[in-house]
N, C-alpha and C. Protein backbone atom coordinates (compact mmCIF):
# COMPACT_ATOMS: atom_id res chain seq x y z
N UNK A 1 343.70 161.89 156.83
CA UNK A 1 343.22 162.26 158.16
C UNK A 1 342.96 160.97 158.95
N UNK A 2 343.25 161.07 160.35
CA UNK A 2 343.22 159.67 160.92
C UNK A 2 342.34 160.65 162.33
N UNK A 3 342.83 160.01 163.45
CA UNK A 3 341.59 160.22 164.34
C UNK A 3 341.71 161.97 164.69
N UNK A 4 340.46 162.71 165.10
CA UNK A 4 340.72 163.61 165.54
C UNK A 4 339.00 164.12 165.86
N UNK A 5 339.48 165.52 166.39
CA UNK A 5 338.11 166.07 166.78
C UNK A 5 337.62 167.74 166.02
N UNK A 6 335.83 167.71 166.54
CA UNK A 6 335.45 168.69 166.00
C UNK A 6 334.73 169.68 167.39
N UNK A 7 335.36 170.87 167.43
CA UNK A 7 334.49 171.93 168.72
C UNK A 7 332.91 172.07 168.08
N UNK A 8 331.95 171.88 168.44
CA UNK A 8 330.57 171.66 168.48
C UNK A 8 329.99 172.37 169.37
N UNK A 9 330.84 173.20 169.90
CA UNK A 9 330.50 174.15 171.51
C UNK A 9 330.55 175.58 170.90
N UNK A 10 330.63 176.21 169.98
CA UNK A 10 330.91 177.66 169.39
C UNK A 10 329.35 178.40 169.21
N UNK A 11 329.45 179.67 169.46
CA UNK A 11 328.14 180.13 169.41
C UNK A 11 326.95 180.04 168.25
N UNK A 12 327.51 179.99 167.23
CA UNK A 12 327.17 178.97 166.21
C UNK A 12 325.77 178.02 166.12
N UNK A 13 326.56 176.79 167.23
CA UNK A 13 326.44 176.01 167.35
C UNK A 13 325.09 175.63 168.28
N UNK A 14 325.65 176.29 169.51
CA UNK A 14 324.67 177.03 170.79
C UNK A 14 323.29 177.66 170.39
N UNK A 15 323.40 178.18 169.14
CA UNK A 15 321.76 178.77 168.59
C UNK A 15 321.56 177.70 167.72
N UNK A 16 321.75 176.78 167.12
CA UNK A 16 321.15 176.15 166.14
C UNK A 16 321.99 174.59 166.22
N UNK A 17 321.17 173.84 167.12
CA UNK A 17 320.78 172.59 167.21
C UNK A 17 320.84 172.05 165.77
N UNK A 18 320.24 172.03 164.79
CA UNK A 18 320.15 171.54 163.53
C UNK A 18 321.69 171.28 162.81
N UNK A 19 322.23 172.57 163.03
CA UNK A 19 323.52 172.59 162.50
C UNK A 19 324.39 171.80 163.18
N UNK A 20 324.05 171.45 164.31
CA UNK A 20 324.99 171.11 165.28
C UNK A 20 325.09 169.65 164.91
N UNK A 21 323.93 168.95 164.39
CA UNK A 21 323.62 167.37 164.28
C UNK A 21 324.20 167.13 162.80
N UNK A 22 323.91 168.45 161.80
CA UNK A 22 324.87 168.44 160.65
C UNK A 22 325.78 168.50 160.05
N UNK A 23 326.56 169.26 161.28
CA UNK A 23 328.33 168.80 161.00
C UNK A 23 328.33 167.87 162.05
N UNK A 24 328.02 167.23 163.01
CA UNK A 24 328.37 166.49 163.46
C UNK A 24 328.55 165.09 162.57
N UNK A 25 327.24 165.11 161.70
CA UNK A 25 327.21 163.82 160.71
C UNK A 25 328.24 163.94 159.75
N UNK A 26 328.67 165.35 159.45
CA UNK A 26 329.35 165.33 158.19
C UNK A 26 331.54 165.08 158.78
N UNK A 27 330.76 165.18 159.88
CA UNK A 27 332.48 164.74 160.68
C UNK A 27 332.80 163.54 160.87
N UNK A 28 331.59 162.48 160.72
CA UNK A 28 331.48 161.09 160.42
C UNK A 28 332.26 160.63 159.55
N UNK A 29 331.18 161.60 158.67
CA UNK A 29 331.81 160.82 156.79
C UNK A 29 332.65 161.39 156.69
N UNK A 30 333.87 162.52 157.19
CA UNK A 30 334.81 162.77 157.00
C UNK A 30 336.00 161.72 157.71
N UNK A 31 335.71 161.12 158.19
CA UNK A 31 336.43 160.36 159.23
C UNK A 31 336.87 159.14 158.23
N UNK A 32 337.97 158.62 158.33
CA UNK A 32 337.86 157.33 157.54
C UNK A 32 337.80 156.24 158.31
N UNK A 33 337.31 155.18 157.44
CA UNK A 33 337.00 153.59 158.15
C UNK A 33 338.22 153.65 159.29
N UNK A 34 337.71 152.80 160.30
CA UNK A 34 339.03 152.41 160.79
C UNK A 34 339.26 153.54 162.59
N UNK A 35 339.07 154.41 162.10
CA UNK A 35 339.00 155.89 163.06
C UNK A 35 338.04 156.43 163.44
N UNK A 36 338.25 157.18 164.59
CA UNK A 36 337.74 158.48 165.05
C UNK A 36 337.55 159.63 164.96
N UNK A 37 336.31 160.12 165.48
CA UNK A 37 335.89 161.81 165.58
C UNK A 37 335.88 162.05 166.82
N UNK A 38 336.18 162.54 167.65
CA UNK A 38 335.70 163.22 168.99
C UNK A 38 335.02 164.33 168.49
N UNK A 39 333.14 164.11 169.46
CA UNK A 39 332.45 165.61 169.02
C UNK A 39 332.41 165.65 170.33
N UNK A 40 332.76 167.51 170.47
CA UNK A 40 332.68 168.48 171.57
C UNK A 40 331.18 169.10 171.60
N UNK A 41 330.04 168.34 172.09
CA UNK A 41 329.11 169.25 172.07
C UNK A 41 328.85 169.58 173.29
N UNK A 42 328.16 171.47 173.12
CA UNK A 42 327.66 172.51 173.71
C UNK A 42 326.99 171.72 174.80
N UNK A 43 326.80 172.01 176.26
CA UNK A 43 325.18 171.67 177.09
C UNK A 43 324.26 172.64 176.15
N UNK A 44 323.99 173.46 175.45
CA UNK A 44 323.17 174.48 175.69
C UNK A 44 321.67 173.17 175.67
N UNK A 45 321.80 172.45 174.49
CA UNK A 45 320.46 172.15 173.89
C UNK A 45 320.22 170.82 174.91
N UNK A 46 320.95 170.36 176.20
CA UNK A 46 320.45 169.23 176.79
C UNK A 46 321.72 168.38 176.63
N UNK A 47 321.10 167.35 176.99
CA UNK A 47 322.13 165.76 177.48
C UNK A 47 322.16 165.59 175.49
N UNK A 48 322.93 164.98 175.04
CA UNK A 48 322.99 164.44 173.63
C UNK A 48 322.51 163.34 173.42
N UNK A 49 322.25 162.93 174.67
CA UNK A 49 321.94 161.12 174.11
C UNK A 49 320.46 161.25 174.05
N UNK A 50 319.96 162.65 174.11
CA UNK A 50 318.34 162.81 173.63
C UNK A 50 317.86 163.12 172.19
N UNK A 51 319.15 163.49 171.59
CA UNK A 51 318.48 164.08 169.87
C UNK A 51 319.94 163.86 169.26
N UNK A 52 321.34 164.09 169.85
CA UNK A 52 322.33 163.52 168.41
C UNK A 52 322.56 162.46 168.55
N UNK A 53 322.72 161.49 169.75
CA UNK A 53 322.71 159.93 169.40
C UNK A 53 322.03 159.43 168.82
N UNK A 54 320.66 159.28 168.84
CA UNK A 54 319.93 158.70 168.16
C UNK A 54 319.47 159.36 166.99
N UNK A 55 319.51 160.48 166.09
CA UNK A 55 320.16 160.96 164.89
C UNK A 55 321.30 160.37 163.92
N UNK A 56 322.73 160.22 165.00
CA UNK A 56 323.67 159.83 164.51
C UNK A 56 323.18 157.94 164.14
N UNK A 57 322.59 157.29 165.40
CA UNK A 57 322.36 155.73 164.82
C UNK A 57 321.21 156.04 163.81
N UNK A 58 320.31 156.71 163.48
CA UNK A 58 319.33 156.40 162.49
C UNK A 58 319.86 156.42 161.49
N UNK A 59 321.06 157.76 161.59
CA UNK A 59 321.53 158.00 159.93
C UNK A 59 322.91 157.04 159.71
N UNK A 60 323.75 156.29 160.71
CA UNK A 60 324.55 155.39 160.43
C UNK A 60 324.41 154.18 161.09
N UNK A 61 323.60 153.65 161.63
CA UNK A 61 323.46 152.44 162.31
C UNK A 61 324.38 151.76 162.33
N UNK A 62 324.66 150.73 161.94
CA UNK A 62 325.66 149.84 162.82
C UNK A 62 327.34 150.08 162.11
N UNK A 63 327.40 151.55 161.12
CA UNK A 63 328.63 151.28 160.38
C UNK A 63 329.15 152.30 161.66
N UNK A 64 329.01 152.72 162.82
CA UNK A 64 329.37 153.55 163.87
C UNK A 64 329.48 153.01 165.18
N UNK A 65 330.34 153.40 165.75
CA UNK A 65 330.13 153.06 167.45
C UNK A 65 330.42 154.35 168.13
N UNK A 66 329.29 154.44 169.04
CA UNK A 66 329.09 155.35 169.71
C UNK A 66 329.87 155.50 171.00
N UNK A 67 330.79 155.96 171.66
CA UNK A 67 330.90 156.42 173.43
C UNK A 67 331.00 157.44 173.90
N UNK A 68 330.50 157.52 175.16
CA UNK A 68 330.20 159.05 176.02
C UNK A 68 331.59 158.68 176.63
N UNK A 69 332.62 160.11 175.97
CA UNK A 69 334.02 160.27 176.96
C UNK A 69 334.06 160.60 178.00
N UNK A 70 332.96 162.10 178.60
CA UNK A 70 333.48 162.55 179.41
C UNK A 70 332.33 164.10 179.68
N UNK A 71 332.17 164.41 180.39
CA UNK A 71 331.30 165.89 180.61
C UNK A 71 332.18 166.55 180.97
N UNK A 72 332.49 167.79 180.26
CA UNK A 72 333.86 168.48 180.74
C UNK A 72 333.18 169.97 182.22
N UNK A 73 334.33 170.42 182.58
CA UNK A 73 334.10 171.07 183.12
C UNK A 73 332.78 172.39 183.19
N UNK A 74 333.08 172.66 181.44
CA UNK A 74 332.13 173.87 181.69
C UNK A 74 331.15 173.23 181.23
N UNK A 75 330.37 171.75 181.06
CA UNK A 75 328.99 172.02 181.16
C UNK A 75 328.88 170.74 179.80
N UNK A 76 329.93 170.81 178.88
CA UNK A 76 330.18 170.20 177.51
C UNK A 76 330.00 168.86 177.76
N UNK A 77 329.77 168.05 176.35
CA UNK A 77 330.15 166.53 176.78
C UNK A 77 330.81 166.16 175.49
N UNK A 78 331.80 164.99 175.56
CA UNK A 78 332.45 164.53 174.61
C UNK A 78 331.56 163.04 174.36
N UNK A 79 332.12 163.03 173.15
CA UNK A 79 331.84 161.46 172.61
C UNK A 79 332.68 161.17 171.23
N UNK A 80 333.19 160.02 171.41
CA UNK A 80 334.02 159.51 170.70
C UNK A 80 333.07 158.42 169.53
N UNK A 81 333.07 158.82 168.28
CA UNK A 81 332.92 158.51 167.04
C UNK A 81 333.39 157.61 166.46
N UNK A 82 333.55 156.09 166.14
CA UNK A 82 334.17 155.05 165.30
C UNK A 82 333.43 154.98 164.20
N UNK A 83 334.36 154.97 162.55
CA UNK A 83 333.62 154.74 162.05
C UNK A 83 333.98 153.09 161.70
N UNK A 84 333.15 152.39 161.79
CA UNK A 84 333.18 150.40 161.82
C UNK A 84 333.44 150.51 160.19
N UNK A 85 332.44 150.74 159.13
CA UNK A 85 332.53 150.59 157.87
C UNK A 85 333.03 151.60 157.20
């Protein structure tokens, strides 16, 4: 698997915040060195850079690089996932 993405926007997802930060992490470590994840998360629970960014750096600090792609139309925001180590 080389770069790709995970939908994080499914109703699922939309009720339970928790889960949402837990596959998001586990789409990390699925990712290999070298590559990318694009996560598609929901607006429901807020802006992301309030509870999964700083989730995602506590639990991978510097082996990750973080960027905000894009706020899509219906409300979503992307961010693109590197994993450095």
């Amino acid at each position: 698997m080389g770069n790709w993405s995970i939908n994080l926007e499914t109703e699922e997802y939309e009720q339970d915040r928790e889960l949402l930060v837990c596959d998001a992490k586990q789409a990390i470590l699925d990712t290999p060195p070298g590559f990318y994840v694009n996560l598609a998360v929901a607006p429901t629970h807020g802006n992301p850079d309030s509870y999964l960014v700083p989730a995602l750096k506590e639990n991978f600090g510097s082996t990750i690089g973080i960027r905000f792609v894009d706020q899509c139309g219906c409300g979503g925001y992307v961010y693109k996932v590197t994993r450095l180590k």
